[in-house]
Protein backbone atom coordinates (compact mmCIF):
# COMPACT_ATOMS: atom_id res chain seq x y z
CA UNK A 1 30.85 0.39 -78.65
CA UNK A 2 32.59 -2.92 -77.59
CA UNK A 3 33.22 -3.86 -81.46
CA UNK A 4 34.72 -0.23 -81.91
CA UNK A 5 37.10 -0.35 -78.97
CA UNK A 6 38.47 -3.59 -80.90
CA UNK A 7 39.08 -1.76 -84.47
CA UNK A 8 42.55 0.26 -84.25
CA UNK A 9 42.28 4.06 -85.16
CA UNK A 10 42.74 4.91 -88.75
CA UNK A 11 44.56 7.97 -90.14
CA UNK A 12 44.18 9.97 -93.75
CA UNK A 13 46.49 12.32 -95.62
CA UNK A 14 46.14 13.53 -98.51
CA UNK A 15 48.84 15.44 -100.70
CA UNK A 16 48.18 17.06 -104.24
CA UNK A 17 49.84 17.54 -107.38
CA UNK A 18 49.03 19.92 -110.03
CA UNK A 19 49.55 18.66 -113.46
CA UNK A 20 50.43 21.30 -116.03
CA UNK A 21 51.91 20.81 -120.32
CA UNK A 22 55.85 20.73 -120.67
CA UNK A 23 56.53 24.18 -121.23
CA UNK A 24 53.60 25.75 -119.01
CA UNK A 25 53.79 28.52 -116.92
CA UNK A 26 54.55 26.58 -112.74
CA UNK A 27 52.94 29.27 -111.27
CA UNK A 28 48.89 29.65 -110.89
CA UNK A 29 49.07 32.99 -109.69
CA UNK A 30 51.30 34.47 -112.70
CA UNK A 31 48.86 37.14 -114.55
CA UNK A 32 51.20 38.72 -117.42
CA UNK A 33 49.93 38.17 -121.06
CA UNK A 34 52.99 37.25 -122.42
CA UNK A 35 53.03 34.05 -124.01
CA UNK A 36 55.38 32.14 -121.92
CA UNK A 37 53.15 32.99 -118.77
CA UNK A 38 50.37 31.05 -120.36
CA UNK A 39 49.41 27.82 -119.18
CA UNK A 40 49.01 25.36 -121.25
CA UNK A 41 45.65 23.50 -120.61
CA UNK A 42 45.88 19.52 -120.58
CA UNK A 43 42.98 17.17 -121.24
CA UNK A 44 41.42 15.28 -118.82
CA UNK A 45 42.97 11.82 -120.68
CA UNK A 46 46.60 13.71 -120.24
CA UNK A 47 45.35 14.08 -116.62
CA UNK A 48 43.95 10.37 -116.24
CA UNK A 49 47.34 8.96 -117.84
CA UNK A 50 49.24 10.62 -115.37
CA UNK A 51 46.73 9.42 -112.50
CA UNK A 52 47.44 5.34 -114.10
CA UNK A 53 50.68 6.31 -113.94
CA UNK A 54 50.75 7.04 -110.47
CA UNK A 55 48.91 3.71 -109.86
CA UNK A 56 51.66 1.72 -111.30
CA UNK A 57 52.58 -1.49 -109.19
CA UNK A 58 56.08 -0.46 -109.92
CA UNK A 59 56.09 2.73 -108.30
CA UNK A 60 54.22 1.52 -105.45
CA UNK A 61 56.75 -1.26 -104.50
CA UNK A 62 59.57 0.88 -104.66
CA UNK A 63 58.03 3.32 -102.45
CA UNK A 64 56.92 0.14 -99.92
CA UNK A 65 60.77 -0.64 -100.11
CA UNK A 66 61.82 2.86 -99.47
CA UNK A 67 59.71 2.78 -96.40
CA UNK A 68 60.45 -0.79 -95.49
CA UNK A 69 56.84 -1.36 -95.20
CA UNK A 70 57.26 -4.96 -95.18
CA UNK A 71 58.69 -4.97 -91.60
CA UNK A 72 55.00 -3.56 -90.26
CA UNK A 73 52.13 -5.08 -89.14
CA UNK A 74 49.81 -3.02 -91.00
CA UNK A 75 51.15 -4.19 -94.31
CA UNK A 76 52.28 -7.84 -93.84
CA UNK A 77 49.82 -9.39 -92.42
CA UNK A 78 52.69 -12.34 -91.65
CA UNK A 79 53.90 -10.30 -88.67
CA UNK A 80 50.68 -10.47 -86.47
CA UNK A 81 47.45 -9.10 -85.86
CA UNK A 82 47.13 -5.40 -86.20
CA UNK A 83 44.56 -5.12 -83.31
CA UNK A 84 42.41 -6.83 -81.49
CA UNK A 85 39.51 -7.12 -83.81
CA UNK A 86 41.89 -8.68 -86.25
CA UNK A 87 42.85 -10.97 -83.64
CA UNK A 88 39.50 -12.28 -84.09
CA UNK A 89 39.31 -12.58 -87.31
CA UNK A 90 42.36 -14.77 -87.31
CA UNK A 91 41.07 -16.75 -84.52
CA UNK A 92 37.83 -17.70 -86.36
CA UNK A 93 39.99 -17.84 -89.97
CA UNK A 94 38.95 -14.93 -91.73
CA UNK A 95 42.30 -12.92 -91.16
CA UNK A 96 45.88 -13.31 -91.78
CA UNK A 97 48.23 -14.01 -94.86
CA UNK A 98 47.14 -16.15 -97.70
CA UNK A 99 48.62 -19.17 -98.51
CA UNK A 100 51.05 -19.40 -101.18
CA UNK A 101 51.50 -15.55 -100.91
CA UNK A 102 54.96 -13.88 -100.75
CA UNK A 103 55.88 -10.97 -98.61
CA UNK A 104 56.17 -8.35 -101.34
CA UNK A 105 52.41 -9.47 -102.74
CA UNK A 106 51.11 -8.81 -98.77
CA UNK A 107 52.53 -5.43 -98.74
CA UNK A 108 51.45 -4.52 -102.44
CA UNK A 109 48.15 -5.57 -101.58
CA UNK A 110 47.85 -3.50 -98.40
CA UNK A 111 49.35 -0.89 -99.27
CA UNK A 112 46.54 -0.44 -102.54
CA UNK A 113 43.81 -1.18 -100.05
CA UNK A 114 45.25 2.09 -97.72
CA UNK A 115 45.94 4.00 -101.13
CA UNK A 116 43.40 5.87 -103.29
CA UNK A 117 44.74 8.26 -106.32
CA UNK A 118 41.76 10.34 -108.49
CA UNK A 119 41.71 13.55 -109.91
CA UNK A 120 39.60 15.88 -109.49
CA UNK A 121 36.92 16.72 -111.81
CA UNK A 122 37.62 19.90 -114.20
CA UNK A 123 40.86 20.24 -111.88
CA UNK A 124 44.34 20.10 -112.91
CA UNK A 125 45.11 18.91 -109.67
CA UNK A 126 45.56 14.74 -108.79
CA UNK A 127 45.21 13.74 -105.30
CA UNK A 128 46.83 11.02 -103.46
CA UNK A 129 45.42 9.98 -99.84
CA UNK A 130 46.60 6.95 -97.94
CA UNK A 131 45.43 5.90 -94.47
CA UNK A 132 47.42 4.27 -91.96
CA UNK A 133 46.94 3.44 -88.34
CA UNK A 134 49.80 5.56 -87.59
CA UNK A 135 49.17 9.36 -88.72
CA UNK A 136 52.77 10.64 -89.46
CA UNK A 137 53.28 6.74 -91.76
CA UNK A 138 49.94 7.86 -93.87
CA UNK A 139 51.17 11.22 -94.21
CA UNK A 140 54.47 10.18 -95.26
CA UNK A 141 53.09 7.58 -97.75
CA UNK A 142 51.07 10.48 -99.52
CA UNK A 143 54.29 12.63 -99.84
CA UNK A 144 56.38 9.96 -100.71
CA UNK A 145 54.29 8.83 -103.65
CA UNK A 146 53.58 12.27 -104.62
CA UNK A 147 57.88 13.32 -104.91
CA UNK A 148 58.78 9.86 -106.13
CA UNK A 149 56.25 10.46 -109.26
CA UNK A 150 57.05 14.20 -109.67
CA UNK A 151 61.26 12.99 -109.19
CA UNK A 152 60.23 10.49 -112.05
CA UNK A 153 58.93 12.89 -114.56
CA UNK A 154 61.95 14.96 -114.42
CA UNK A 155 64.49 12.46 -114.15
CA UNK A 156 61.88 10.82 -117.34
CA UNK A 157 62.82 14.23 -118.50
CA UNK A 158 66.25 15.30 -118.28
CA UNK A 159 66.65 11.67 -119.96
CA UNK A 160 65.04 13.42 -123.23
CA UNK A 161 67.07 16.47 -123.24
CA UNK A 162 70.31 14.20 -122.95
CA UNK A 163 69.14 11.90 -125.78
CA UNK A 164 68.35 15.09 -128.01
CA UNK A 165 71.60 16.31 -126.93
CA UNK A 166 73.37 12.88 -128.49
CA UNK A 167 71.51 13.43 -131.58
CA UNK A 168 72.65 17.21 -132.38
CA UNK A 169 76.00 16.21 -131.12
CA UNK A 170 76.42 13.46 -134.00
CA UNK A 171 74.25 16.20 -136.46
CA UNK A 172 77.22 18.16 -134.92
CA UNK A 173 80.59 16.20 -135.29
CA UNK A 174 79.35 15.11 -139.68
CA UNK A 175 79.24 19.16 -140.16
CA UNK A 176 82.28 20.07 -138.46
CA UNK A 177 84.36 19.17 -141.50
CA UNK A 178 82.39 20.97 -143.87
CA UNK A 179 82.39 23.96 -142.04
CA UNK A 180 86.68 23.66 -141.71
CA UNK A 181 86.55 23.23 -145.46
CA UNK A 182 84.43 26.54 -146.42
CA UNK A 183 85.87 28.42 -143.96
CA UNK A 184 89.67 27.32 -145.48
CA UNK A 185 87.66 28.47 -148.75
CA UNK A 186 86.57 31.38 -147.28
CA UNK A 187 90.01 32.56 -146.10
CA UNK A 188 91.90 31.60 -149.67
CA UNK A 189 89.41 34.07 -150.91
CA UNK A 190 90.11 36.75 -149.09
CA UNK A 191 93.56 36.22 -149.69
């Protein structure tokens, strides 16, 4: 009970994401037959890239630096003891930073240990659940990673459309002459 009393509260959330094919039906509840409204089903590799994805050191430091993670306890251990139990484990030298590491490596590193992604089995759905001493920080660390992934896809996304745009536009611009010239023909004709 002593050792307990030592060891600071710990907090889970959990957000989820459901994972559905580009041009799939958004909404699970949608029960027309026509063949827009059908969703598309995705394999669990689709579903297990997108979980890898969401795993990516990348996205995880920007989010730390979004949330200025660095600046807390919990995630650089370089500030100070979290609690009293890791009081004691500094005071014996089992706690505290590393030697040699830098700030953003702490962080990383804590911020993995408090994070766990999966997907469910035969789901669509990929969960993200982070645990924090502080319940409103691991809530908002689930969220966060959640919207910053989904926000990447369709920025990831609108990207395409404009780059397909560029292409017709130059398919566009080489046949505008060519349609000037028959349509010149077109109207000597009918003259």
């Amino acid at each position: 009970y002593g050792g307990l009393m030592m060891v600071a509260p710990k907090y889970q959330s959990q957000a989820e994401m459901t994972i559905v094919a580009k041009g799939a039906s958004h909404s699970l509840g949608d029960k027309t037959n026509s063949p827009d409204s059908l969703t598309i089903k995705m394999d669990k590799e689709a579903i297990n890239t997108h979980v890898r994805a969401l795993q990516s050191p990348d996205l995880i430091a920007r989010i730390a630096e979004q949330m200025e993670l660095g600046g807390k306890r919990e995630f650089n251990s370089a500030l100070g003891p979290v609690d009293a139990f890791d009081t004691v484990t500094r005071l014996v030298g089992l706690g505290g930073p590393r030697p040699g590491e830098s700030e953003r490596d702490r962080v990383l590193n804590a911020l993995f240990k408090n994070l766990e992604i999966y997907s469910a089995k035969e789901s669509r759905f990929i969960g993200v659940r982070a645990t924090s001493i502080d319940p409103e920080l691991s809530a908002e660390i689930a969220n966060r990673v959640a919207e910053t992934y989904r926000n990447s896809l369709a920025s990831a996304a609108t990207q395409e459309v404009d780059d397909q745009q560029k292409v017709l536009q130059g398919k566009i611009d080489k046949l505008m002459p060519e349609v000037a010239a028959i349509e010149t023909e077109v109207e000597r004709y009918r003259g």
